[in-house]
Protein backbone atom coordinates (compact mmCIF):
# COMPACT_ATOMS: atom_id res chain seq x y z
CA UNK A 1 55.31 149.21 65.58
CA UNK A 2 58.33 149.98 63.62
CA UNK A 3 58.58 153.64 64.03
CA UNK A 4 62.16 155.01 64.14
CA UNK A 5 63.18 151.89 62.17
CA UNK A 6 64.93 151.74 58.64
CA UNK A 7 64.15 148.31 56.57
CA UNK A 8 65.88 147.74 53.22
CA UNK A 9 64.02 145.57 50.76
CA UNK A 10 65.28 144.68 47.68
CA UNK A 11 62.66 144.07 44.70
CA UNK A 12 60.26 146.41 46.62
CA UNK A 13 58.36 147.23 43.43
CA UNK A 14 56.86 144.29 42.84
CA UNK A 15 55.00 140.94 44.29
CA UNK A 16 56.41 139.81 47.61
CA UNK A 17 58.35 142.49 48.14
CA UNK A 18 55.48 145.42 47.71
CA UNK A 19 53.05 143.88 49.99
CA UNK A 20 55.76 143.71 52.38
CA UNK A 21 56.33 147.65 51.72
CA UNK A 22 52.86 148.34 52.44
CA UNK A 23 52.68 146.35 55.72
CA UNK A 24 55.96 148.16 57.19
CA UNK A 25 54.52 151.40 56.39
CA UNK A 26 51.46 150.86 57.83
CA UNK A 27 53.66 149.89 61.05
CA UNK A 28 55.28 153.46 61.12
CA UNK A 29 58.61 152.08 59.53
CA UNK A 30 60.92 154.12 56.82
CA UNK A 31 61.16 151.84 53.71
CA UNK A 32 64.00 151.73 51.95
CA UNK A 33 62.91 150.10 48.22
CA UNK A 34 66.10 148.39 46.69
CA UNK A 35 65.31 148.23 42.88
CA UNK A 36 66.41 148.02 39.51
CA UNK A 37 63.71 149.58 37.63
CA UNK A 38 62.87 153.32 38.53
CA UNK A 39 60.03 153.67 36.48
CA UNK A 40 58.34 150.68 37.62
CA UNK A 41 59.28 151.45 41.36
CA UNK A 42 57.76 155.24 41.28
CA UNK A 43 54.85 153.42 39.81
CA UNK A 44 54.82 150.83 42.86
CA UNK A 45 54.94 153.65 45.22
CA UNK A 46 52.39 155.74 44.40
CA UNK A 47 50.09 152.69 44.88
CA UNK A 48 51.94 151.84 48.31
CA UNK A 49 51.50 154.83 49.60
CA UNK A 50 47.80 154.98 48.49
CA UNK A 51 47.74 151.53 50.15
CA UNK A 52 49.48 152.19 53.22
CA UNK A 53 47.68 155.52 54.10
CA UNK A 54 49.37 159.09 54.07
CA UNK A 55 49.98 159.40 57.63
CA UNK A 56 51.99 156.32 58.31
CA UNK A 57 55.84 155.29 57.61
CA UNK A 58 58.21 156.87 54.86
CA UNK A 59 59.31 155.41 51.69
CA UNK A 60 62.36 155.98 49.32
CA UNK A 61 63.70 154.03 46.44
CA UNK A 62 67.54 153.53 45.56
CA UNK A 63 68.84 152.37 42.34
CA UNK A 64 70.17 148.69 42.86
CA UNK A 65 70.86 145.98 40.07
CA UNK A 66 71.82 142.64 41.69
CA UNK A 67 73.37 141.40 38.52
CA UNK A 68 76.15 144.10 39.17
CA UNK A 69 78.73 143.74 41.78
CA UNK A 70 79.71 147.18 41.08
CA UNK A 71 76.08 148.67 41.48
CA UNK A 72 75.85 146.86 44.39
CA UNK A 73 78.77 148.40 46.16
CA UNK A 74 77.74 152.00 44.75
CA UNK A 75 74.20 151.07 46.54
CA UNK A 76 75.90 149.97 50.05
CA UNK A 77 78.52 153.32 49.69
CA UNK A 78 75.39 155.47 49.58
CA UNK A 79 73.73 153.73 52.65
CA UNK A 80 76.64 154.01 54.28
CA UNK A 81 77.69 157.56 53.49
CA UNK A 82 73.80 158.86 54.17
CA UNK A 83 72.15 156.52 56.92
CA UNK A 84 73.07 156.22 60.27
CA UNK A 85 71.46 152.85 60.91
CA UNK A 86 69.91 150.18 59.37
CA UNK A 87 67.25 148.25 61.31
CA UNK A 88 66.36 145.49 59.08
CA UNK A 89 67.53 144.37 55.85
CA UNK A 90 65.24 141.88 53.66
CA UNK A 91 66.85 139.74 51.09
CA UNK A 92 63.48 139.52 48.65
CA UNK A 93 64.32 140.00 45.10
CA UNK A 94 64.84 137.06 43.04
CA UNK A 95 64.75 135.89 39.67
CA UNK A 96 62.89 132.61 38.64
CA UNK A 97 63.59 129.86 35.85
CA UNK A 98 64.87 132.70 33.62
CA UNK A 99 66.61 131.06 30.20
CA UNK A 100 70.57 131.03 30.52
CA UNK A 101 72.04 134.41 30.93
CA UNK A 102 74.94 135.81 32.42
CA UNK A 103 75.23 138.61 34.98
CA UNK A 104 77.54 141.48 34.15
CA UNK A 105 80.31 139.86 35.87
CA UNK A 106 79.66 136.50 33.93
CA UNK A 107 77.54 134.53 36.52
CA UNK A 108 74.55 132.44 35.72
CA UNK A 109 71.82 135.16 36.43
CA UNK A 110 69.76 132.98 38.79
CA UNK A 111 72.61 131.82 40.81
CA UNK A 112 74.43 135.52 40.57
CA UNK A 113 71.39 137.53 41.65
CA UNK A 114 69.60 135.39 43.97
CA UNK A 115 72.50 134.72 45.99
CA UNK A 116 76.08 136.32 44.68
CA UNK A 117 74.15 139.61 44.94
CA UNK A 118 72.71 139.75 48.06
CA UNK A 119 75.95 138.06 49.49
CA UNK A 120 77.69 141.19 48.96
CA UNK A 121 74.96 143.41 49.23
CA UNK A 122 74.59 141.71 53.04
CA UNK A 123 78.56 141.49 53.06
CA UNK A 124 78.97 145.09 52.81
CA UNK A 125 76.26 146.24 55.04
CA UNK A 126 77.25 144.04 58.21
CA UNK A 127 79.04 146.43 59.52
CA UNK A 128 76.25 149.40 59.18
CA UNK A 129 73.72 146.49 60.91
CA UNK A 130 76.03 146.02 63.90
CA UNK A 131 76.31 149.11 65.01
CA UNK A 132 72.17 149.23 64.68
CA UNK A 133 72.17 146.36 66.37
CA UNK A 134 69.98 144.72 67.53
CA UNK A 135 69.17 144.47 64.07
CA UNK A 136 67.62 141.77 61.51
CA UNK A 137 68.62 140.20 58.13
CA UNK A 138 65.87 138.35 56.11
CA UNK A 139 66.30 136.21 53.33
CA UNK A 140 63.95 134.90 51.24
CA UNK A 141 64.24 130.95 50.09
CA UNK A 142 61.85 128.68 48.35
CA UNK A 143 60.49 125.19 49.10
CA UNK A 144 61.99 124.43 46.14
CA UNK A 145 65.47 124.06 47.36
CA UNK A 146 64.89 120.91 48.09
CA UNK A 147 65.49 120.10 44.64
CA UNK A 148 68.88 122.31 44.45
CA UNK A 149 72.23 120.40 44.78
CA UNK A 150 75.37 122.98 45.76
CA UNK A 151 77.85 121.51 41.96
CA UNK A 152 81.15 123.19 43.26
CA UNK A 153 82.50 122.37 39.82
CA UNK A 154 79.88 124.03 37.77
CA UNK A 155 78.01 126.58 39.92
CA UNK A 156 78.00 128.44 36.36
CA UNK A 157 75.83 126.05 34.86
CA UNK A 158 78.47 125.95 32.31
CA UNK A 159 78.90 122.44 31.43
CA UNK A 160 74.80 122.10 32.16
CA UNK A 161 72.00 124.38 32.02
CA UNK A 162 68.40 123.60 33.54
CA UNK A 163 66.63 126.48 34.23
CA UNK A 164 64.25 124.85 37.27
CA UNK A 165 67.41 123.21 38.93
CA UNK A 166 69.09 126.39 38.76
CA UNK A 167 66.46 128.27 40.78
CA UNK A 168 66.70 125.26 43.25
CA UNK A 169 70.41 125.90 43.58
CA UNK A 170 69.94 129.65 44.14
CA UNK A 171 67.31 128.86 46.74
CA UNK A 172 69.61 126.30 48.84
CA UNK A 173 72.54 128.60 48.64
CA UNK A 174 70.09 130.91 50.19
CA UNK A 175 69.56 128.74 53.02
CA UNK A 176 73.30 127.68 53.39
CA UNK A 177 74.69 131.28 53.42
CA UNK A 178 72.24 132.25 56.30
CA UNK A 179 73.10 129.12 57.86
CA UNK A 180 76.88 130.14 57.72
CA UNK A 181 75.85 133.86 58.73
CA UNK A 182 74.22 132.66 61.83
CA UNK A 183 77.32 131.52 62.95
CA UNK A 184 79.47 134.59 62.08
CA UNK A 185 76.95 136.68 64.26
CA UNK A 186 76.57 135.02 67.10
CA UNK A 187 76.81 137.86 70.00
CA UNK A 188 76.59 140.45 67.42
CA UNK A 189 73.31 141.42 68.17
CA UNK A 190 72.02 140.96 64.81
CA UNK A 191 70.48 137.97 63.59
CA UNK A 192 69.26 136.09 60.44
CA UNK A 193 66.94 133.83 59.56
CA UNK A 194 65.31 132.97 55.84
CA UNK A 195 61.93 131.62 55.19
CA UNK A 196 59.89 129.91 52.46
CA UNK A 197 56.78 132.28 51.25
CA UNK A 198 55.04 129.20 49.64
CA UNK A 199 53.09 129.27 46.26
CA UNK A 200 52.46 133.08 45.72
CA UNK A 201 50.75 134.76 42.50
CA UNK A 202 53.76 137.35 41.19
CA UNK A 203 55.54 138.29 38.16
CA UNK A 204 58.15 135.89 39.10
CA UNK A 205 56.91 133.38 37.01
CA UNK A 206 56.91 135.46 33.70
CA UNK A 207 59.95 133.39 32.33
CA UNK A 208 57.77 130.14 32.60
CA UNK A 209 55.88 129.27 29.58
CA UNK A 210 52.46 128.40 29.88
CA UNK A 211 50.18 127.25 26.56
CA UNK A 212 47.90 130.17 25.22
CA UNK A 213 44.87 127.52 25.73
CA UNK A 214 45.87 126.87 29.22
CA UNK A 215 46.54 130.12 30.21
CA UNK A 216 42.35 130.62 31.56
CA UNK A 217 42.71 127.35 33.57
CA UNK A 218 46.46 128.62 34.98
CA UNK A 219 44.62 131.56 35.95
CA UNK A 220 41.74 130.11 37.53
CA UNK A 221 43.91 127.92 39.59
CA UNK A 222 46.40 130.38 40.54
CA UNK A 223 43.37 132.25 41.82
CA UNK A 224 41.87 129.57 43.31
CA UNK A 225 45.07 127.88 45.19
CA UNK A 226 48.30 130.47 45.38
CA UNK A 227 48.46 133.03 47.68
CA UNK A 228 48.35 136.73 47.35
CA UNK A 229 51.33 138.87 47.85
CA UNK A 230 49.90 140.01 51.31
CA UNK A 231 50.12 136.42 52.31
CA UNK A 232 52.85 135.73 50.96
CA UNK A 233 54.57 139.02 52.48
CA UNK A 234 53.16 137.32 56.00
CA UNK A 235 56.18 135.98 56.86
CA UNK A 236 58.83 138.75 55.96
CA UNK A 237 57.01 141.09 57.95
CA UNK A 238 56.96 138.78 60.70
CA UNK A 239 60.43 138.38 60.91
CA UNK A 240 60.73 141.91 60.62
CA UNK A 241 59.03 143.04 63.28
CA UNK A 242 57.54 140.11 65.94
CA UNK A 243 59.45 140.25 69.12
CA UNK A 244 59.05 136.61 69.15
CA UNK A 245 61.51 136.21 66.98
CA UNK A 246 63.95 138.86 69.09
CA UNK A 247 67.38 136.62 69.56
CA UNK A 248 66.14 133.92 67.35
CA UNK A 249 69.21 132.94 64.97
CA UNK A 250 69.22 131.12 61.58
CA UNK A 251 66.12 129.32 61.08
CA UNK A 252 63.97 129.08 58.42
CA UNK A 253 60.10 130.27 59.04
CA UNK A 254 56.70 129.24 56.47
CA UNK A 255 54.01 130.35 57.40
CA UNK A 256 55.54 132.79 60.46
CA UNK A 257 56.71 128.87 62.02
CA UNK A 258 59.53 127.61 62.27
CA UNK A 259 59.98 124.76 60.00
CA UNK A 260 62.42 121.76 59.94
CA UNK A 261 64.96 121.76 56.81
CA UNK A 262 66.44 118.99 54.95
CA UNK A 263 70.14 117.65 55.94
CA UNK A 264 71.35 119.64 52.76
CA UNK A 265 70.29 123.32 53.53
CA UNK A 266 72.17 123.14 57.12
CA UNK A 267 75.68 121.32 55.51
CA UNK A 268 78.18 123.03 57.63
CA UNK A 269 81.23 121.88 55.63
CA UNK A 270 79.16 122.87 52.81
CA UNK A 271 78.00 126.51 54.19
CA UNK A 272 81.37 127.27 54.84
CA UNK A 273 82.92 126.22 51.26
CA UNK A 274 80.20 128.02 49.50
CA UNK A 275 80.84 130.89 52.22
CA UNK A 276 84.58 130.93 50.93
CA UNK A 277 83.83 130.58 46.92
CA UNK A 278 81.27 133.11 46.94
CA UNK A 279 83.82 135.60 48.47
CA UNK A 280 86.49 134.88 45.68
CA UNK A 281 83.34 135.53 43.08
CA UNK A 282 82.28 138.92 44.08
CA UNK A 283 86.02 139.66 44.79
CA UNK A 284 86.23 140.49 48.69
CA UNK A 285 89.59 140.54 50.33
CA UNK A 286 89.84 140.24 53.90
């Protein structure tokens, strides 16, 4: 049960991250939703809280827009200033295979909102988490990292733009920052691990185009093959809340297992470089 606990989850309104909502509800916890859209995330709660059932946890939203490094300290400020701990905080939103774009800083949006922005958004809340501790950070990766290749020289996409390898490379950077976090918070009390959801039927997908005639067969598939958001969520929650996972420190979980990455997603010398670069992008000083 998570009663007495506070989870932050970014893109709460929508796939992944809503069926994750409902199950830490249903466990007694206070839900923090993390999202961009306020229309669409009253919307989402009304139905998670129909869902979840009246009598369990609490839910609020706060404005956050990952493609901001400015809206993402104003989020962390107001966490800071108004909560007194934070139990858990799950890295969930993500953009997928979106056509080239730039954040409001200038980064490739796949690149600066699946990883720059939850970089600082984790950056700034570390010290809120460790004085919660013993706390948990979650972040959410993709099989298909294994595709992704960390281009120091053009993590942009500048010089080259492929919307698929992008996504890849925002996926492994996931996996090599909580690689590099692990090691930051040993003794710390808190810990992180990230984990693949597998194949799961969202709206993350809605920049991929699919042929008007082969949208009933897509759909029949999807239906017949991907999972549902619940499953998909199977895993966050997990992490969230098992005590078998109390202590455990930056892994990667599918399926609520433990699962064996390639060579490339645990690159210390790697990990650390990307570490360093992606504190000059979002502009911390220590």
């Amino acid at each position: 049960m998570m009663r007495g606990k506070t989870i932050v989850v970014t893109g709460a309104n929508s796939g992944i991250g809503k069926a994750t909502t409902v199950e830490l509800l249903k466990q007694q916890g206070r839900v923090i939703m993390a999202c961009r859209d306020q229309v669409r995330a009253e919307e989402a709660v009304r139905e998670i809280v129909e869902e979840a059932g009246q009598d369990n946890g609490d839910v609020l939203i706060k404005y956050l827009d990952l493609a901001s490094l400015k809206s993402v300290h104003t989020f962390c400020e107001e966490i800071i200033k108004e909560e007194p701990r934070i139990d858990v905080l799950i890295n969930n939103a993500g953009i997928y295979q979106c056509p080239y774009t730039k954040t409001e800083d200038g980064f490739e949006m796949q690149f600066g909102v699946n990883h720059l922005g939850h970089f600082l958004l984790t950056y700034l809340l570390l010290d809120l988490l460790k004085q919660s501790a013993p706390s948990r950070i979650i972040v959410v990766s993709s099989k298909l990292y294994k595709y992704g290749e960390i281009n120091f020289e053009d993590l942009n996409s500048e010089q080259n733009y492929d919307k698929a390898f992008a996504y890849a490379r925002s996926k492994l950077a996931n996996l090599l920052f909580t690689y590099e976090l692990a090691q930051r918070l040993e003794d710390t009390g808190v810990t992180v691990n990230a984990l693949t959801p597998g194949i799961v039927r969202t709206n993350l997908g809605r920049h991929v185009h699919i042929p008007l005639l082969g949208k009933p067969l897509f759909n029949l598939l999807s239906r017949a093959f991907f999972k549902t958001p619940q499953e998909g969520a199977q895993s966050s929650v997990y992490l969230a809340c098992s005590p078998d996972v109390e202590g455990v420190q930056g892994k990667c979980f599918a399926n609520c297992q433990p699962q064996e990455l390639l060579p490339k997603a645990t690159d210390e010398d790697i990990a650390k470089k990307l570490w360093d670069i992606s504190e000059v992008m979002v502009r911390i000083t220590t």
